[in-house]
Protein backbone atom coordinates (compact mmCIF):
# COMPACT_ATOMS: atom_id res chain seq x y z
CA UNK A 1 179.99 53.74 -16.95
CA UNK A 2 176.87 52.72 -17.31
CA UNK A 3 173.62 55.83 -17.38
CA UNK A 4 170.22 56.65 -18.11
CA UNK A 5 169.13 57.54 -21.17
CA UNK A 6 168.76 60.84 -21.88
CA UNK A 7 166.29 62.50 -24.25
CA UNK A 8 166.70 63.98 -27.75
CA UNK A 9 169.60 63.39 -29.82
CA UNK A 10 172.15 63.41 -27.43
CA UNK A 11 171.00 60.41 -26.53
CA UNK A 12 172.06 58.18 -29.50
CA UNK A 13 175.60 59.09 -28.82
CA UNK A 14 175.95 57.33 -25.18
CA UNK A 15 174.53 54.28 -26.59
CA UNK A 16 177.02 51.55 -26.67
CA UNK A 17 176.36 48.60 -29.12
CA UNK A 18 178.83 46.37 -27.81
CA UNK A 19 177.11 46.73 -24.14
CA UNK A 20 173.60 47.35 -25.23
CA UNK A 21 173.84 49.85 -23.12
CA UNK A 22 173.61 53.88 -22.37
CA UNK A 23 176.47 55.05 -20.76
CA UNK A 24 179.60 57.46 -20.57
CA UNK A 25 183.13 56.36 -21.29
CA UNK A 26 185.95 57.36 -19.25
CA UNK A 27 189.83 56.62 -19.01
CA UNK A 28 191.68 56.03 -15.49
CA UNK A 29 194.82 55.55 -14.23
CA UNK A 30 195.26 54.00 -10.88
CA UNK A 31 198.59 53.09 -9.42
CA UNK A 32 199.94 49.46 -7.81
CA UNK A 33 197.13 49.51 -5.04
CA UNK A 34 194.46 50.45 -7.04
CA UNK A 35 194.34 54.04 -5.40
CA UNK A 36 192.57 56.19 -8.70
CA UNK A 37 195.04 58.76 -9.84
CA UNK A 38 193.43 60.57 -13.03
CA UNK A 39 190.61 60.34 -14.78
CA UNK A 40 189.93 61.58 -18.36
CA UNK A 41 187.17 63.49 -19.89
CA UNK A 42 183.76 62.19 -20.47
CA UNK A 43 183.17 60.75 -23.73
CA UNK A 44 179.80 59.50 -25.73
CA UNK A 45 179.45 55.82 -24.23
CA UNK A 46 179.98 54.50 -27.94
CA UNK A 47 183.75 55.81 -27.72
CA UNK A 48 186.72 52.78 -28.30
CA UNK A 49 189.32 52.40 -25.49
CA UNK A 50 192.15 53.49 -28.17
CA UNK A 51 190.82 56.17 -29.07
CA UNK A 52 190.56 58.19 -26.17
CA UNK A 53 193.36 57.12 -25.28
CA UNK A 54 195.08 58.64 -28.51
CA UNK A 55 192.78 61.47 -28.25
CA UNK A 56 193.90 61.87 -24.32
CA UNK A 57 197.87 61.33 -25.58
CA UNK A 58 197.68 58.66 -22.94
CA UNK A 59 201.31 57.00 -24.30
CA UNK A 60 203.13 59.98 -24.66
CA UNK A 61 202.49 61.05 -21.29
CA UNK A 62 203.29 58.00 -19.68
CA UNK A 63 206.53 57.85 -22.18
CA UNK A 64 207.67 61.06 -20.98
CA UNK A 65 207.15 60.02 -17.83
CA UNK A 66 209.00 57.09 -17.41
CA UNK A 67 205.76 55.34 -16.68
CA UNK A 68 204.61 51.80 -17.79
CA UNK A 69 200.79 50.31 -17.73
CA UNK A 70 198.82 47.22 -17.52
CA UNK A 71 195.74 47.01 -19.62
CA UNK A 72 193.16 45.35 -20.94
CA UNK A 73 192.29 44.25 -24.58
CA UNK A 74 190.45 46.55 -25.30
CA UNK A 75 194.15 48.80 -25.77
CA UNK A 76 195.53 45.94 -28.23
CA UNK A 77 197.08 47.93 -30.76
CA UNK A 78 197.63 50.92 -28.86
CA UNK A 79 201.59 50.92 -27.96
CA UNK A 80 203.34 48.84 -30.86
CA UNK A 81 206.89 49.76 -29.96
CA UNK A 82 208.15 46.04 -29.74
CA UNK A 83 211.30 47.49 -28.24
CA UNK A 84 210.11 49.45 -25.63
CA UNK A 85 206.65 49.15 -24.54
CA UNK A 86 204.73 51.53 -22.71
CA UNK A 87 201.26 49.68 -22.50
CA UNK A 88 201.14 46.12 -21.85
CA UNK A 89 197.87 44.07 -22.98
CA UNK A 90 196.94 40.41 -22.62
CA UNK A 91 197.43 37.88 -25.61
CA UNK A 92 193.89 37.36 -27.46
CA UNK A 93 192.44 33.96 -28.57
CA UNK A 94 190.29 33.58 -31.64
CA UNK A 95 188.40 30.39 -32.99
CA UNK A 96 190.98 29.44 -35.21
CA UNK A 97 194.18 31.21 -33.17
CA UNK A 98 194.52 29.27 -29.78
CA UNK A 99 196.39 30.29 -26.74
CA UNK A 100 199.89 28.58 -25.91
CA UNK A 101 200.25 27.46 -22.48
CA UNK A 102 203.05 30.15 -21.73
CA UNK A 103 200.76 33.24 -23.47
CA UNK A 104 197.80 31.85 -20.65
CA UNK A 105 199.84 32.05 -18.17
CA UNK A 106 201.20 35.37 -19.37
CA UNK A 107 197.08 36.39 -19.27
CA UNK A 108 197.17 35.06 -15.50
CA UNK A 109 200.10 36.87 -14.30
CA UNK A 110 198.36 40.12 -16.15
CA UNK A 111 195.39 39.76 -15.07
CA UNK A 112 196.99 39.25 -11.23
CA UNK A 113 198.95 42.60 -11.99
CA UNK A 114 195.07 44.18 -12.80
CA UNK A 115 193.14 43.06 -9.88
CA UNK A 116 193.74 46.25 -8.01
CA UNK A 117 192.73 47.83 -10.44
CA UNK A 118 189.71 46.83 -11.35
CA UNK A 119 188.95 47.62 -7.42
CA UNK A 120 189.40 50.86 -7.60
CA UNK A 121 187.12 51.72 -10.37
CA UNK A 122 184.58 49.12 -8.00
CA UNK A 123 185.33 52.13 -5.31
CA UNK A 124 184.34 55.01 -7.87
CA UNK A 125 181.00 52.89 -9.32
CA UNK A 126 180.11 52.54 -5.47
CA UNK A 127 179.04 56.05 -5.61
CA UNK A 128 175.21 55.94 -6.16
CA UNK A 129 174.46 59.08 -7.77
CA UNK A 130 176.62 57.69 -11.38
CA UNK A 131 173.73 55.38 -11.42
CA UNK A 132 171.12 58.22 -11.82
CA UNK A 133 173.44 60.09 -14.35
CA UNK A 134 171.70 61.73 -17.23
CA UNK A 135 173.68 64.94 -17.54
CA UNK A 136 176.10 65.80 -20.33
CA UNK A 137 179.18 64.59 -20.57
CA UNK A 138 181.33 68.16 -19.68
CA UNK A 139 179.09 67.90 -16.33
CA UNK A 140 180.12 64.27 -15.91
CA UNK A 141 183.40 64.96 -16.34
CA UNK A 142 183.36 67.77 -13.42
CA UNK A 143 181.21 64.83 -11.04
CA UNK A 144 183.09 62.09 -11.11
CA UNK A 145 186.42 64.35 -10.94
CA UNK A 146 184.80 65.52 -7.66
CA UNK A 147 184.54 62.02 -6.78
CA UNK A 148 187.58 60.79 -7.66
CA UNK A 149 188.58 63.12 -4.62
CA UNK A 150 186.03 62.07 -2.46
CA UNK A 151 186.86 58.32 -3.16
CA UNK A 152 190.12 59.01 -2.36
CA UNK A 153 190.20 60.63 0.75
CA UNK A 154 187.43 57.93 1.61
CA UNK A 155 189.75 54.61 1.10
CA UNK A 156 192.81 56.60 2.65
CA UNK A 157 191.14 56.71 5.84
């Protein structure tokens, strides 16, 4: 989620090199129609998808569960039970590794399966405030929680 930048040496932290960006990471789970469920703890904006995740135990709740979850590739290498997957990413291309037409279409059916998704984090961004953000990230984490509520009782309308 994208910030302001805020002053002092906190600030370095939030900076994301892959976005160019200052910003806050987070973790969400949404269910089938995209309604938000949970979201995880603020983390510096330079923070890698798999790691919160393993720092949120992200696959052995959703083991114990009985749970199952579509993401993107940014969780390659997260879930590498061949057997019995938990977590279920996209197929990446590289310059010299090329898609097959059955792993594209695999991408497209994914990608079809994310779409809500990817709405209802649209729904949580639509809240102006994250845009003027500059607070730590335990305070962030208490915010968006709050609107993660407020979003919700919003779309359920």
């Amino acid at each position: 989620m994208r910030t302001q930048r805020r002053t002092g040496k906190a600030d370095r932290r939030n900076y994301s090199g892959k976005h160019h960006q200052h910003g806050l990471h987070f973790l969400a789970l949404t269910d089938e129609r995209g309604r938000l469920i949970w979201i995880s703890a603020a983390r510096p904006g330079r923070t890698h998808d798999n790691t919160a995740a393993r720092q949120d135990h992200v696959l052995a709740h959703l083991r114990a569960a009985g749970l199952g979850a579509l993401a993107d590739l940014g969780f390659r290498g997260l879930d590498n039970d061949v057997l019995d997957p938990v977590i279920v990413t996209g197929f990446h291309a590289s310059r010299t590794h090329k898609l097959t037409p059955g792993q594209k279409t695999a991408n497209r059916v994914l990608a079809i399966g994310r779409a809500p998704v990817e709405h209802g984090f649209a729904h949580l961004k639509n809240w102006r405030i994250l845009t003027k953000l500059r607070t730590d990230p335990a305070r962030a984490t208490h915010l968006l929680r709050a609107l993660l509520v407020l979003t919700n009782l919003e779309i359920n309308r």
